[in-house]
C-alpha atoms as a PDB file:
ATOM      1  CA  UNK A   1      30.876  15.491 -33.989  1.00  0.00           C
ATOM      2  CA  UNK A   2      30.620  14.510 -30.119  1.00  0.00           C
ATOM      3  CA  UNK A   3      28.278  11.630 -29.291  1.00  0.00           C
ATOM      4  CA  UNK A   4      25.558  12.239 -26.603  1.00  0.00           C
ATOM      5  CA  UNK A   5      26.289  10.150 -23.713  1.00  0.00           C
ATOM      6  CA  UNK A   6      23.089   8.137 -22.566  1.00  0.00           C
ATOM      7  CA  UNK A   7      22.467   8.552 -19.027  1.00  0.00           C
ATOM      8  CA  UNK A   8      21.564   5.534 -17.296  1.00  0.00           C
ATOM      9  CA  UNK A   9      17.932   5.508 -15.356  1.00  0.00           C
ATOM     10  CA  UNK A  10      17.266   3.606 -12.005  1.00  0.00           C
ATOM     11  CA  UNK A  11      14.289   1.540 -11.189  1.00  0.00           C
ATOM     12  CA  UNK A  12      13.632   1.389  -7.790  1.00  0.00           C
ATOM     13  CA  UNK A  13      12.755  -1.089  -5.399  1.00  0.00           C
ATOM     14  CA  UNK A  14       9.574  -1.999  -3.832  1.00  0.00           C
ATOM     15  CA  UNK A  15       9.233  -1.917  -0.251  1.00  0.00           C
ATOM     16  CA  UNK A  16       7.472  -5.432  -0.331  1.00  0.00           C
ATOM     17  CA  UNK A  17       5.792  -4.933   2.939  1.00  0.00           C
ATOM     18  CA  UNK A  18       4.019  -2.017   1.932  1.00  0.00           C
ATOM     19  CA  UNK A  19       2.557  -3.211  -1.056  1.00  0.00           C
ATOM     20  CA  UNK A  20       1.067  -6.378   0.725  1.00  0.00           C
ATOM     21  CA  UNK A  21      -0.827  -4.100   3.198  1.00  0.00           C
ATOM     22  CA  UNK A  22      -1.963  -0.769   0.883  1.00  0.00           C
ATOM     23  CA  UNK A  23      -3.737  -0.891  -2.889  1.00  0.00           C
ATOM     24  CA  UNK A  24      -5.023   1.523  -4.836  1.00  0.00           C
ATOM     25  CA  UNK A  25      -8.755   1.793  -6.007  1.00  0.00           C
ATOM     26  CA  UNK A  26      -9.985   2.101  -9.207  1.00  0.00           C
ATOM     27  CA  UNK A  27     -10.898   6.390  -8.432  1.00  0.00           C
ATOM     28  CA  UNK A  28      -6.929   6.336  -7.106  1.00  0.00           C
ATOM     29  CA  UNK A  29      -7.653   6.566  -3.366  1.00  0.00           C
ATOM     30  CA  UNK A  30      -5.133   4.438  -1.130  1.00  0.00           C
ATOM     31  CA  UNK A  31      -6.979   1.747   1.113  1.00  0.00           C
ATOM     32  CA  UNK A  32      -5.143  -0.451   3.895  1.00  0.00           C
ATOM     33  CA  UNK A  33      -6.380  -3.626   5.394  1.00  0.00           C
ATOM     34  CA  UNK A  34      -6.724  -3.590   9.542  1.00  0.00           C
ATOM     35  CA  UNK A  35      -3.923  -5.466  11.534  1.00  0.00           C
ATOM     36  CA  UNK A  36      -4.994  -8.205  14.232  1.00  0.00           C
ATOM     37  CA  UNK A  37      -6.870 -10.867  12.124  1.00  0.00           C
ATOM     38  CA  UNK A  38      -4.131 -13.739  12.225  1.00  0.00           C
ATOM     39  CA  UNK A  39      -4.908 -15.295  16.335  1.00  0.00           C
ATOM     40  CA  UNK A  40      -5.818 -14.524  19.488  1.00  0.00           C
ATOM     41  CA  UNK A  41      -9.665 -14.736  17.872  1.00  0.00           C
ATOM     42  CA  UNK A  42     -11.351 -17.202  20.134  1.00  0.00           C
ATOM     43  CA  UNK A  43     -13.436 -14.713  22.313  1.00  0.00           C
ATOM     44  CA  UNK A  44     -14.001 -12.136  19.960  1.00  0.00           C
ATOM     45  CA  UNK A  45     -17.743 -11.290  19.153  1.00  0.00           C
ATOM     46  CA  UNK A  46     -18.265 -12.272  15.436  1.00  0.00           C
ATOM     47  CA  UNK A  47     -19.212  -8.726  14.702  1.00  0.00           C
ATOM     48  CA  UNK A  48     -16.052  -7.441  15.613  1.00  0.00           C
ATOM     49  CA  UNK A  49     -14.131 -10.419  13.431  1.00  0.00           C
ATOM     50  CA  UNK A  50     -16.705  -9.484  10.469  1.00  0.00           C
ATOM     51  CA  UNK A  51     -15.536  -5.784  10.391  1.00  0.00           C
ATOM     52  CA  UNK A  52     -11.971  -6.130  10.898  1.00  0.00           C
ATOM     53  CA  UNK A  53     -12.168  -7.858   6.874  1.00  0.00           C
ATOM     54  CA  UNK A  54     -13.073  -3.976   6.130  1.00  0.00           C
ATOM     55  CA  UNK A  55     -11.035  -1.718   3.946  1.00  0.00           C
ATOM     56  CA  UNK A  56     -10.260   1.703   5.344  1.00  0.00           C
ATOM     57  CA  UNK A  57      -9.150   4.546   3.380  1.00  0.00           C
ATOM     58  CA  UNK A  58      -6.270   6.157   4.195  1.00  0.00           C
ATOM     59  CA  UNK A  59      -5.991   9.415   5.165  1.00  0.00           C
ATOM     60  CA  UNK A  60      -3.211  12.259   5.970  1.00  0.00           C
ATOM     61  CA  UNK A  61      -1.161  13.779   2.795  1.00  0.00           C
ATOM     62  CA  UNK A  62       1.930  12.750   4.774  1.00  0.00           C
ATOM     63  CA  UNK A  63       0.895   9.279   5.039  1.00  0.00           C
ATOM     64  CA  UNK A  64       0.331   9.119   1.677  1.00  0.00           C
ATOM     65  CA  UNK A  65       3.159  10.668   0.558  1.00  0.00           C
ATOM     66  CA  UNK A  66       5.489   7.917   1.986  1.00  0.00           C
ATOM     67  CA  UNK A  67       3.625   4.854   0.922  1.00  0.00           C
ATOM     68  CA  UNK A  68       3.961   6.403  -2.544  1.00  0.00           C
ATOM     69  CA  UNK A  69       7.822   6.857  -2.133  1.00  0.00           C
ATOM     70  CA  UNK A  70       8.183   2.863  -0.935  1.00  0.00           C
ATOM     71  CA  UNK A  71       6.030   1.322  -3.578  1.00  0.00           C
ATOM     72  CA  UNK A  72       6.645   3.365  -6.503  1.00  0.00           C
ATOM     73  CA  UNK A  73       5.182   1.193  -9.256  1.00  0.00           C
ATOM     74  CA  UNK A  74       1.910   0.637  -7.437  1.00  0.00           C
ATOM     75  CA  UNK A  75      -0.868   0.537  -9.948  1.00  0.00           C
ATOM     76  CA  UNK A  76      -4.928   0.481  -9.538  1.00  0.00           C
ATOM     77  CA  UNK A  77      -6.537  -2.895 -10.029  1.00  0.00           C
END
């Protein structure tokens, strides 16, 4: 009788970056926040400041194919 070797599964690591910047929402589509919020402020119209908080969702198979592959474990909240 031969034993059946267990082969030894891999977790991978989480690109860190990537899941501070991209979520998932609850109907599984991948938002991002937009970049230039942290200074250089001052003479910005508080219209523009108020719609850089905005979520967009991203778009491009590609795009999403690659955030997928750096934060595997990713889950909707």
């Amino acid at each position: 009788m031969s034993k059946k070797v267990k082969v030894k599964k891999y977790k991978l690591k989480t690109h860190k970056a990537t899941s501070k910047r991209f979520r998932l929402t609850g109907s599984g589509k991948l938002v991002r926040t937009k970049g230039g919020k942290s200074h250089f402020r001052r003479r910005t119209s508080k219209r523009t400041k108020a719609l850089l908080s905005e979520m967009i969702v991203v778009e491009g198979s590609g795009l999403i194919k690659r955030i997928n592959r750096l934060a595997p474990y990713m889950k909707k909240r």
